[in-house]
Protein backbone atom coordinates (compact mmCIF):
# COMPACT_ATOMS: atom_id res chain seq x y z
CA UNK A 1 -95.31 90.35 -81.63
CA UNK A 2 -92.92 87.83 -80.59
CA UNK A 3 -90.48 89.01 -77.86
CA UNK A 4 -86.69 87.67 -78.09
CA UNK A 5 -86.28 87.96 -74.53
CA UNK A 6 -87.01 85.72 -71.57
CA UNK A 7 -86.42 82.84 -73.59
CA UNK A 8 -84.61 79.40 -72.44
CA UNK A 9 -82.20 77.94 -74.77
CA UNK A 10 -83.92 75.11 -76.29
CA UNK A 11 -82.46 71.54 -76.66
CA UNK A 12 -81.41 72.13 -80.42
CA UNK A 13 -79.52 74.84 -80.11
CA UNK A 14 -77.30 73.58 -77.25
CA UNK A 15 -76.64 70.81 -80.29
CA UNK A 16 -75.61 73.49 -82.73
CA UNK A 17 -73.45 75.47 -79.70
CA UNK A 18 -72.00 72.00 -78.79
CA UNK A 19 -71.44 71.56 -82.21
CA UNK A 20 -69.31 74.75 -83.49
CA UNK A 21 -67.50 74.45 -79.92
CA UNK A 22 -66.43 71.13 -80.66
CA UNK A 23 -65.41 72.28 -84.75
CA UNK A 24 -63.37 74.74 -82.97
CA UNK A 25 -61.38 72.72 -80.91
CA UNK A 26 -60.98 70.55 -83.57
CA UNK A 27 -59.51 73.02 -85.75
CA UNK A 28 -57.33 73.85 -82.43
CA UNK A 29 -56.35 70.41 -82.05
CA UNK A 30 -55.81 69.75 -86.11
CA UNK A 31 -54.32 73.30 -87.19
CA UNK A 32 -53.66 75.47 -84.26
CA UNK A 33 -50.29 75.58 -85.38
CA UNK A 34 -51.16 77.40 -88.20
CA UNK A 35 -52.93 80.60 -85.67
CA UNK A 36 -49.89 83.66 -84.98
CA UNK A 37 -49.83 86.29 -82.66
CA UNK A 38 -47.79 88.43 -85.51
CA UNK A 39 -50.32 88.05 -87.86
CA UNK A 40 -52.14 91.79 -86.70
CA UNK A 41 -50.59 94.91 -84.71
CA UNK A 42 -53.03 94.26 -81.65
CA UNK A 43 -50.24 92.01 -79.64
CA UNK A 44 -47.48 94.47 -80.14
CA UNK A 45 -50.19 96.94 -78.27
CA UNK A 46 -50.82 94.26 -75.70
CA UNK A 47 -47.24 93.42 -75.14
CA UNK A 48 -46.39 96.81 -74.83
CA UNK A 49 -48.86 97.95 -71.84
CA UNK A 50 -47.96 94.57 -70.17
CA UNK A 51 -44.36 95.77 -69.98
CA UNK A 52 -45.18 99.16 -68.77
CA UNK A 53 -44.68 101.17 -72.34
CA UNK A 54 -47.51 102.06 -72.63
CA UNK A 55 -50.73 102.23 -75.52
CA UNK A 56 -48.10 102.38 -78.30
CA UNK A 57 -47.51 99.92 -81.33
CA UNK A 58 -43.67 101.89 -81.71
CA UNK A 59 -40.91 100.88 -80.25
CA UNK A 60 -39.48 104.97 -80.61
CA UNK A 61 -42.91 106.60 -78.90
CA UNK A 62 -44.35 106.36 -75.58
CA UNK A 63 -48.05 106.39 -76.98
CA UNK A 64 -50.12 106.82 -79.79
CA UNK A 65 -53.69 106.38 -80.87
CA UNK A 66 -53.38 104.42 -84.59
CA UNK A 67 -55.70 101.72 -83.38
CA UNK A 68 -59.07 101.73 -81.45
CA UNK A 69 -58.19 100.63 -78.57
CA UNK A 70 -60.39 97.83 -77.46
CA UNK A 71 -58.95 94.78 -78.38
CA UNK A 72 -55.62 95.09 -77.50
CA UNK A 73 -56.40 95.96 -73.67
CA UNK A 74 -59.03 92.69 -74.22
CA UNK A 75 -55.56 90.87 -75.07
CA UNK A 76 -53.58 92.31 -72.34
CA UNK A 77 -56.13 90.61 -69.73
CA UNK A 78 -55.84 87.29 -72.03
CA UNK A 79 -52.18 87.50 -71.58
CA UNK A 80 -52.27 88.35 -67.54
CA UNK A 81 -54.74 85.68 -66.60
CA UNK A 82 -53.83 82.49 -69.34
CA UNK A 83 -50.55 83.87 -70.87
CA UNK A 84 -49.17 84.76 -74.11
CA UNK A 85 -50.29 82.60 -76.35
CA UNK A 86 -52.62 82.31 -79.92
CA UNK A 87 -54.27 79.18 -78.42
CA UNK A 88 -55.39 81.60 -75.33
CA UNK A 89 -56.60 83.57 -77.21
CA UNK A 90 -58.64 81.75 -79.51
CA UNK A 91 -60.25 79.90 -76.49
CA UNK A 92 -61.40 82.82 -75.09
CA UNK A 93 -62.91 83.94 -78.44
CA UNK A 94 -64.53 80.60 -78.43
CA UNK A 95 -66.79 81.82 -75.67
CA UNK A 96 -67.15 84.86 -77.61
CA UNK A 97 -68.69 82.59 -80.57
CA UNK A 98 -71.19 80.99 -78.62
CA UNK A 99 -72.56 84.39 -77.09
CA UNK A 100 -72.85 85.36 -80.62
CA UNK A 101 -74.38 82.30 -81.97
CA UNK A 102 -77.60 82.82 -78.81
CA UNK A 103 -77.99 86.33 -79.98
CA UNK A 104 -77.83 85.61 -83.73
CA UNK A 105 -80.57 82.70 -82.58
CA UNK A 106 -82.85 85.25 -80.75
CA UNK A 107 -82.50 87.68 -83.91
CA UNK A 108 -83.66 85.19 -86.02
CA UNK A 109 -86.56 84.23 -84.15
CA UNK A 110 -87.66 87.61 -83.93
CA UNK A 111 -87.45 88.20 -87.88
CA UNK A 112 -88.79 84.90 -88.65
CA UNK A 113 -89.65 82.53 -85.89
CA UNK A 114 -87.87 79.35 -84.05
CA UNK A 115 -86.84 77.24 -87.27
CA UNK A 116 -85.21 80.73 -88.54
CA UNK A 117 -83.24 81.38 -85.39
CA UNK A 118 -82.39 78.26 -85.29
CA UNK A 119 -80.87 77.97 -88.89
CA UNK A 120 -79.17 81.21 -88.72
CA UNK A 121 -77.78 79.96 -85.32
CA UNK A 122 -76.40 77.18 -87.33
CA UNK A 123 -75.27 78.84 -90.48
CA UNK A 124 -73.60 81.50 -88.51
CA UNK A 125 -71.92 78.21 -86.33
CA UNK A 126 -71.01 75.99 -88.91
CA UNK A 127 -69.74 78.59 -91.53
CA UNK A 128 -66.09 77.55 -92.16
CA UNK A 129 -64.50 81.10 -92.55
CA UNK A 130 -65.18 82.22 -89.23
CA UNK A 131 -64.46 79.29 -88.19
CA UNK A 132 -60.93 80.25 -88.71
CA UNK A 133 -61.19 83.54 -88.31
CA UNK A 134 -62.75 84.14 -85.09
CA UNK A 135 -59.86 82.12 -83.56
CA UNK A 136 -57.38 84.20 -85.01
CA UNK A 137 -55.66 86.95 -83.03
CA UNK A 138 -57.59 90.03 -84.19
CA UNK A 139 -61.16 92.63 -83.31
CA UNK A 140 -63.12 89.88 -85.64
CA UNK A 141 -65.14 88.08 -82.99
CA UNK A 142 -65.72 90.41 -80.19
CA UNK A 143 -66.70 93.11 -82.77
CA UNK A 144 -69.51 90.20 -84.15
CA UNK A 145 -70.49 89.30 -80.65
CA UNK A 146 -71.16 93.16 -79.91
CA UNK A 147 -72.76 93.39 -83.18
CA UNK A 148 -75.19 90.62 -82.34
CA UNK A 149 -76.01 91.58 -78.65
CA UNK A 150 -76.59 95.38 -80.13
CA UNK A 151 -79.08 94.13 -82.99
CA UNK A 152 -80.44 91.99 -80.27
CA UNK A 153 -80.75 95.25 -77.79
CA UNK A 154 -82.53 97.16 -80.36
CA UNK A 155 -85.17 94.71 -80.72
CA UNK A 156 -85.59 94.14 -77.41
CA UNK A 157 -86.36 97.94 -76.76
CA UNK A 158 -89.16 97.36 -78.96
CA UNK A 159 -90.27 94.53 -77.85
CA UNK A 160 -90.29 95.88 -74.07
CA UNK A 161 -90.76 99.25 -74.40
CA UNK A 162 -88.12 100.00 -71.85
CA UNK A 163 -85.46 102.70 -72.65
CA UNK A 164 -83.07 100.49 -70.23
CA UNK A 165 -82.70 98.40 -73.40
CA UNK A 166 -82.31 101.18 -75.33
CA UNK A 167 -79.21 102.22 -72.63
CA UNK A 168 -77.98 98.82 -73.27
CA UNK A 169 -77.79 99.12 -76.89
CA UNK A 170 -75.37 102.46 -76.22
CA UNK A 171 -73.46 100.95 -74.32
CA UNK A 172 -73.01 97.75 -76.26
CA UNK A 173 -72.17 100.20 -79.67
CA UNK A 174 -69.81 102.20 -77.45
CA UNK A 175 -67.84 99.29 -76.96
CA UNK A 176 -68.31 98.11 -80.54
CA UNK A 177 -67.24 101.33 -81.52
CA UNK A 178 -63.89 101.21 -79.34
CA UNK A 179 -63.59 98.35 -81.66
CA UNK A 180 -64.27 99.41 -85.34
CA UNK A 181 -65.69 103.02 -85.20
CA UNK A 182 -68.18 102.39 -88.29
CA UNK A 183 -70.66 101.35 -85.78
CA UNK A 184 -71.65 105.35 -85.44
CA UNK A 185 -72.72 104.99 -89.06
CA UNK A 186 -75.22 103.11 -87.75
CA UNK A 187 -76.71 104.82 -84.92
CA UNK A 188 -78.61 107.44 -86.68
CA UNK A 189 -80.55 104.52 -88.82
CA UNK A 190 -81.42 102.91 -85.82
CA UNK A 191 -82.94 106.11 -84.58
CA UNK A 192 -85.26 106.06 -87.28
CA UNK A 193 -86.29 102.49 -87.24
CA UNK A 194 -87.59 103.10 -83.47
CA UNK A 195 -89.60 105.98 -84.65
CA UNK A 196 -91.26 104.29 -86.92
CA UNK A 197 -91.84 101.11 -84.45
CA UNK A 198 -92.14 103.53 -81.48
CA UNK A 199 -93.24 107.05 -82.61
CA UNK A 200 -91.60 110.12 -82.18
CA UNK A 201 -91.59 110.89 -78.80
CA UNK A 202 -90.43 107.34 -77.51
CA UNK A 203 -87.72 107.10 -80.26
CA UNK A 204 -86.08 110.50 -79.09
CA UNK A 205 -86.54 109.01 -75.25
CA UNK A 206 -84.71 106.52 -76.70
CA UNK A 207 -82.63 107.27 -78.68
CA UNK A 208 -81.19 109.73 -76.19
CA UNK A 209 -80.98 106.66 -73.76
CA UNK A 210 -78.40 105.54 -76.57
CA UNK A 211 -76.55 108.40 -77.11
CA UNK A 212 -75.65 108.75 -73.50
CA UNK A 213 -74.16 105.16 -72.72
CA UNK A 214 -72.89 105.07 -76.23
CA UNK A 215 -70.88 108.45 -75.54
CA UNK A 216 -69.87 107.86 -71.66
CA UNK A 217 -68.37 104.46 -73.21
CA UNK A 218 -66.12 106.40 -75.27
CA UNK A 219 -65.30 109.74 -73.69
CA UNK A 220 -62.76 108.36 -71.38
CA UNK A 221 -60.76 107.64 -74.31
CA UNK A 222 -61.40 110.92 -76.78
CA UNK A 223 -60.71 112.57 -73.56
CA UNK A 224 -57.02 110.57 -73.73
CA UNK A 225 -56.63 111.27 -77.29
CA UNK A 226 -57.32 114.54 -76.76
CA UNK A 227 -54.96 114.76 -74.33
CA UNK A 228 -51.85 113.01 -75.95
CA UNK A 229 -52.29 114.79 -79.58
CA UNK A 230 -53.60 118.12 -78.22
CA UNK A 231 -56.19 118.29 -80.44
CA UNK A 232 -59.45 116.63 -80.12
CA UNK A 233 -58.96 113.52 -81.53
CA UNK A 234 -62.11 110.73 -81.43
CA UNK A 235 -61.39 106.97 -81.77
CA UNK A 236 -58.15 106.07 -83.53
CA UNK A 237 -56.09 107.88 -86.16
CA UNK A 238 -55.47 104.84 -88.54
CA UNK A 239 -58.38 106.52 -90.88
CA UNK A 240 -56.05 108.37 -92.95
CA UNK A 241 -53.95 105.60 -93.97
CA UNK A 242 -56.96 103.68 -94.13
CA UNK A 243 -59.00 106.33 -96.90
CA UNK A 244 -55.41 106.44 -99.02
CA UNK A 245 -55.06 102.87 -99.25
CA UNK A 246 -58.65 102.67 -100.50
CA UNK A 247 -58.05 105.69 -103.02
CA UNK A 248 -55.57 105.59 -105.29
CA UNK A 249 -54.45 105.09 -108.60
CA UNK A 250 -53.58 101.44 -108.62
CA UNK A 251 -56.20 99.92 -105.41
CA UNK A 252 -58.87 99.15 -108.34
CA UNK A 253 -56.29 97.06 -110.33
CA UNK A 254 -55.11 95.58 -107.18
CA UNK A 255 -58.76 94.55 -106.25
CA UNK A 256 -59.30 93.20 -109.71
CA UNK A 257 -56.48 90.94 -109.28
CA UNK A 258 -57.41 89.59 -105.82
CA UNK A 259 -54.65 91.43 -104.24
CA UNK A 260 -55.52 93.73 -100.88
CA UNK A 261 -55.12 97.41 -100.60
CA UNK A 262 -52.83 97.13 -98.28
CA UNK A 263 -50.07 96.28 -100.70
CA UNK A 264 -50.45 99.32 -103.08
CA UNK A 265 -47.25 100.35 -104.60
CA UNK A 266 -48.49 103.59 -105.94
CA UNK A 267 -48.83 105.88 -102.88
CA UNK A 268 -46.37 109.07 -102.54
CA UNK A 269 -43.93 108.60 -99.98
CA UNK A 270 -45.22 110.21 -96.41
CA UNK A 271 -43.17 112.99 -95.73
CA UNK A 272 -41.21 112.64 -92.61
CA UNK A 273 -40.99 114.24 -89.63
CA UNK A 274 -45.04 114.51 -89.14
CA UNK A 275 -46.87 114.16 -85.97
CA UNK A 276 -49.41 111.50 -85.63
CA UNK A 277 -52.22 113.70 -86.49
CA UNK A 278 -50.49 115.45 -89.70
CA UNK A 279 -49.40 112.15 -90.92
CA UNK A 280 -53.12 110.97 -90.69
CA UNK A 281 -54.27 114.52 -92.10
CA UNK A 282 -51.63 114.20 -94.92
CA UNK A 283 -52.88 110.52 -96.02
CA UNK A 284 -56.73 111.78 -95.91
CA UNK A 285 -55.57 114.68 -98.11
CA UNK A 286 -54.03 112.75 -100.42
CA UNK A 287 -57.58 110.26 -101.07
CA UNK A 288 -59.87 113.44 -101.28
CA UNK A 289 -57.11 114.98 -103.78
CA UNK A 290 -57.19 111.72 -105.90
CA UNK A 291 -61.07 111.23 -105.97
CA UNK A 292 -61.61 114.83 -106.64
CA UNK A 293 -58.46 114.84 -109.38
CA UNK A 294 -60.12 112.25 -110.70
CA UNK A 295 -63.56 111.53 -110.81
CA UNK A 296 -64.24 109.30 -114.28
CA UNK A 297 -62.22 107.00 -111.95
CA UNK A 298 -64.69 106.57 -108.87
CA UNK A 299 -67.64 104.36 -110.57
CA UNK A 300 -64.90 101.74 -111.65
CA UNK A 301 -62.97 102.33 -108.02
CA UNK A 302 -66.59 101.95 -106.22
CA UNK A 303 -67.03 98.54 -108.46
CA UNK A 304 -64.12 96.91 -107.30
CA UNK A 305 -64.22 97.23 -104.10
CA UNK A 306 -68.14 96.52 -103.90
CA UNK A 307 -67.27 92.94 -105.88
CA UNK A 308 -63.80 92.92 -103.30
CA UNK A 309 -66.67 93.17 -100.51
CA UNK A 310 -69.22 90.89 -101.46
CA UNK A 311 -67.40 88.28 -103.49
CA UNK A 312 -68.37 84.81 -102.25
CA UNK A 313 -64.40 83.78 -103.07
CA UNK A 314 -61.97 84.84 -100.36
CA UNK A 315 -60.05 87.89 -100.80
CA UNK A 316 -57.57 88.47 -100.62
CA UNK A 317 -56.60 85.84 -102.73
CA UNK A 318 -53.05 86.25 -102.90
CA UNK A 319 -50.16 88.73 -102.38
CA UNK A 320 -48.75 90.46 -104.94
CA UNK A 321 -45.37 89.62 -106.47
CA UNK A 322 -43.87 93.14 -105.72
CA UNK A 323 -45.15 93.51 -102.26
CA UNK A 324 -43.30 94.61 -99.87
CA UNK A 325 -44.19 92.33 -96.33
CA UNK A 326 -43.02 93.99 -92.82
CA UNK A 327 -44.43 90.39 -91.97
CA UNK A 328 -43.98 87.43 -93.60
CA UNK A 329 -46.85 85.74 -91.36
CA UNK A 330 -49.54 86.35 -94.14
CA UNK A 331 -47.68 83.82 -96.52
CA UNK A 332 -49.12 81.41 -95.04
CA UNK A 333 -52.84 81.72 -96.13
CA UNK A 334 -50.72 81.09 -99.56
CA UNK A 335 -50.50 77.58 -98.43
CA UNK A 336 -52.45 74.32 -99.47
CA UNK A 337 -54.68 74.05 -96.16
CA UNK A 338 -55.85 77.40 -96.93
CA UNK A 339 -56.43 77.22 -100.80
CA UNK A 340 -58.51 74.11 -99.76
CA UNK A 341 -60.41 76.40 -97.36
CA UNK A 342 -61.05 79.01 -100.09
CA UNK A 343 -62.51 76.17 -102.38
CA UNK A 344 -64.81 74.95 -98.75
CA UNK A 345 -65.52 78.73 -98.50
CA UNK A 346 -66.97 79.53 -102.06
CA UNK A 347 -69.18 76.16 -101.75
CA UNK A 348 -70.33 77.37 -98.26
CA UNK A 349 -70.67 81.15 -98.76
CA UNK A 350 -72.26 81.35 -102.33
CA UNK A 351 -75.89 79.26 -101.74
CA UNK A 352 -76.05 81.21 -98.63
CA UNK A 353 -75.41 84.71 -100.63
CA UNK A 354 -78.36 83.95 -103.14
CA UNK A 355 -80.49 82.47 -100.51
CA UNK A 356 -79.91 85.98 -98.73
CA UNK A 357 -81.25 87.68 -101.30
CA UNK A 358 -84.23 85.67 -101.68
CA UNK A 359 -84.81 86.26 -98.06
CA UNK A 360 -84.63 90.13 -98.64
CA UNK A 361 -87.00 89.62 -101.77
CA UNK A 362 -89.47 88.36 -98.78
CA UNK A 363 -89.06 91.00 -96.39
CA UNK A 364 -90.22 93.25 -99.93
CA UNK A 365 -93.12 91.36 -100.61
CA UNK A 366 -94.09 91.80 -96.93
CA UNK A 367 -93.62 94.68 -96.60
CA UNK A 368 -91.23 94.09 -93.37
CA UNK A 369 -88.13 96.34 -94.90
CA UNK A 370 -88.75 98.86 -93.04
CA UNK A 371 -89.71 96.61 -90.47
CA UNK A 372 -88.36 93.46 -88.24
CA UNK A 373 -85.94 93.34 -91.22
CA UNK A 374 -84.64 97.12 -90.69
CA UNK A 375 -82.19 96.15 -88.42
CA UNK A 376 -80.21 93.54 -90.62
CA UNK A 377 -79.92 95.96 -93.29
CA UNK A 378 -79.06 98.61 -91.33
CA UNK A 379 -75.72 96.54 -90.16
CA UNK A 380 -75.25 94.85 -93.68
CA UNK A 381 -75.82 98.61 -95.02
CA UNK A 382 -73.43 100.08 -92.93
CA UNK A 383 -70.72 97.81 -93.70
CA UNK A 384 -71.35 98.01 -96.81
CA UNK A 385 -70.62 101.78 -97.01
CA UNK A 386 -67.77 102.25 -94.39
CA UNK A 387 -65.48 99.46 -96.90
CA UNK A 388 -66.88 101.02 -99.92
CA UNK A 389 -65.25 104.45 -98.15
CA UNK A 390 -62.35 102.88 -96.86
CA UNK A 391 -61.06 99.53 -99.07
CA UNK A 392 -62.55 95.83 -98.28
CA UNK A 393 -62.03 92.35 -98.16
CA UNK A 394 -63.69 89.38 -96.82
CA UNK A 395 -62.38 90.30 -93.08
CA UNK A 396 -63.94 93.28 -93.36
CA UNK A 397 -67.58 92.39 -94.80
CA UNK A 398 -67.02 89.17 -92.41
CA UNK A 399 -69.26 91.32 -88.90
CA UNK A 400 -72.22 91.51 -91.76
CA UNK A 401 -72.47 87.91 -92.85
CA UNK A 402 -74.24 86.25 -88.82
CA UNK A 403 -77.26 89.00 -90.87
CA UNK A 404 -77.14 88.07 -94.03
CA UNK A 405 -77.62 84.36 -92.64
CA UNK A 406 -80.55 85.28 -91.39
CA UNK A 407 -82.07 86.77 -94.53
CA UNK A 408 -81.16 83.26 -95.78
CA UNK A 409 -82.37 81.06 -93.02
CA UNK A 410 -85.62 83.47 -93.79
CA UNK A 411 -85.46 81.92 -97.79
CA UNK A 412 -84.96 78.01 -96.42
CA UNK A 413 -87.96 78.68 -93.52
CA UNK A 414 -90.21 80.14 -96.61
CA UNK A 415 -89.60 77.43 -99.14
CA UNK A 416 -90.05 75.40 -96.59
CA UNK A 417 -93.51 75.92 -95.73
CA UNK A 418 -94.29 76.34 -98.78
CA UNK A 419 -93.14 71.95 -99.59
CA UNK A 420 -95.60 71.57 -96.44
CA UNK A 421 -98.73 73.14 -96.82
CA UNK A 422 -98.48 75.16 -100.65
CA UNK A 423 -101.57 76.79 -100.04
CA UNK A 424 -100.13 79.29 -97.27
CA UNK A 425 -97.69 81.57 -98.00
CA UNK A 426 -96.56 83.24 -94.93
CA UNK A 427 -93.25 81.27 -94.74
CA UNK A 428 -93.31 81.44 -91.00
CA UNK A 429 -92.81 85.26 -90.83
CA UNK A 430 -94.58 86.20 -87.43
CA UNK A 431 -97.71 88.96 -87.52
């Protein structure tokens, strides 16, 4: 069994971490002008606790809990120690990047050996949306590097028997979850995988391990919630909204078109005066009352956002003509630098998608589902069914893709082997 940990960097991955650091700056130096601090609600958070308001994104409340909470305090320091700026930001999230781009390497290794970690290290690097995304102002990159150092984690448990790792996977998915709270779909899956890599007894030693760091990372916070709402109240309350924009009459039209749920002009207008928690309890009423009002609709719903999620074109693709925009900052992925990045996208993204899937047809035929490829699928999986709950777009699948890159660096290393010696047919997978 090949252990991911211990390891030194070796020579060509410093090239491919000197090589996406240096594309980044580029794109700094080239288009920085095009990266906004408006373009997501985290800096109006950040802004606001730096001038003593408080966790609020409202000018008329003194707090409130609409989004999880890690990534705006994460801007706050930026702010405090290099100042307000996108550029700031993005550097910092350029460190972010490379920590992700080690892990994704040691992943890879572990599924498939050096050549794989090394070309999912370099897919992952080199792939032009996050390119631009990761720099931008939003949870993108530090929820991908705690994605990636969590994966990592749980192998590493296995590897070294040591429930320390398994500790250091809670705590990792604690703050992933402070991030985007779909990580706790995960958790239970990767419960199971250590039993069967483990047995029972070490995967509930684990597993409880886990659950301890993973919950002491987030009870100071439900604890706040609680608190401010009176009524226990977990993570954020932005789910509501969320499930209503994602179930609707109209979101499956809009996704057909290329348009994002967030521009739905079909919603019933939120009756005023409600609290922060009956607003959010009105808008989750609303989605269950349309899905169970309506249920020849849900197949052809669950279809559009599934081909919203895993399209290889970028989506959305534009904004609708009768949308209403409380910022006009997301006009600007309307203009010619970024159609040219969709067309660099599709070319990019697409190989990469089928190669992915011959990678997973590999992991079948050797019978490694269930095994060193378990925890891929569990993150791709989970993804996959949070934005399938909630409504997707490329953003929102973007956490899942450093995996599916290594299902496809899995495909290349395969066929690969197979040009050299045709006679084996291991493709490299370790035994």
């Amino acid at each position: 069994m090949t252990s991911i940990t211990g390891f030194r960097i070796p020579r060509v991955l410093l090239i491919i971490l000197a090589l996406a650091v240096a594309l980044r700056i580029g794109y700094l130096l080239i288009a920085g002008h095009t990266l906004s601090l408006q373009a997501s609600g985290y800096d109006v958070y950040a802004t606001n606790m730096l001038s003593g308001q408080g966790y609020t994104r409202y000018a008329d409340r003194t707090a409130d809990s609409d989004l999880p909470p890690l990534y705006p305090f994460l801007l706050a320091g930026i702010y405090t120690i290099l100042g307000r700026s996108p550029i700031s930001v993005a550097i910092v999230q350029i460190g972010f990047d490379v920590i992700t781009l080690i892990a994704i390497y040691a992943i890879g290794r572990r599924v498939g050996g050096e050549r794989v970690g090394l070309l999912a290290a370099a897919f992952t690097g080199f792939y032009p949306y996050l390119l631009f995304q990761n720099l931008s102002t939003n949870d993108t990159a530090v929820f991908i590097m705690l994605l990636t150092l969590g994966v990592w984690g749980a192998y590493t448990a296995v590897d070294r028997r040591a429930w320390k790792w398994a500790a250091f996977c809670g705590l990792i998915f604690g703050l992933g979850a402070l991030t985007k709270s779909l990580v706790i779909l995960m958790l239970p899956l990767f419960a199971l995988w250590w039993w069967r890599q483990m047995g029972f007894q070490n995967a509930v030693k684990y597993t409880l391990a886990l659950g301890i760091t993973f919950g002491a990372v987030l009870l100071p916070w439900i604890i706040r919630n609680t608190q401010l709402h009176g009524t226990l109240t977990f993570i954020s309350t932005n789910d509501g909204s969320n499930l209503y924009q994602g179930n609707n009459p109209c979101v499956a039209d809009y996704f057909f078109n290329g348009w994002d749920a967030q521009w739905v002009n079909c919603l019933e207008p939120t009756p005023e005066g409600l609290s922060e928690i009956a607003e959010a309890n009105w808008f989750r009423d609303q989605a269950i009352r349309y899905l169970l009002d309506h249920p020849a609709d849900i197949p052809r719903l669950m279809l559009a956002k599934f081909i919203t999620l895993w399209s290889p074109e970028l989506l959305p693709r534009t904004v609708p003509p009768d949308a209403a925009l409380d910022d006009p900052a997301v006009l600007q992925y309307e203009q010619p630098l970024f159609q040219a990045a969709r067309v660099v996208h599709l070319l990019y993204f697409t190989p990469l998608l089928i190669l992915s899937l011959v990678g997973l047809w590999r992991g079948f035929r050797t019978h490694q589902l269930t095994g060193m490829y378990a925890p891929l699928l569990i993150v791709i999986t989970g993804i996959t069914v949070a934005y399938l709950i909630y409504h997707p777009s490329t953003r929102y699948r973007s956490p899942a893709d450093p995996f599916v890159f290594v299902l496809s660096a899995v495909a290349v290393d395969y066929w690969w082997m197979k040009l050299r010696n045709p006679a084996k047919n291991t493709g490299g997978v370790p035994t």
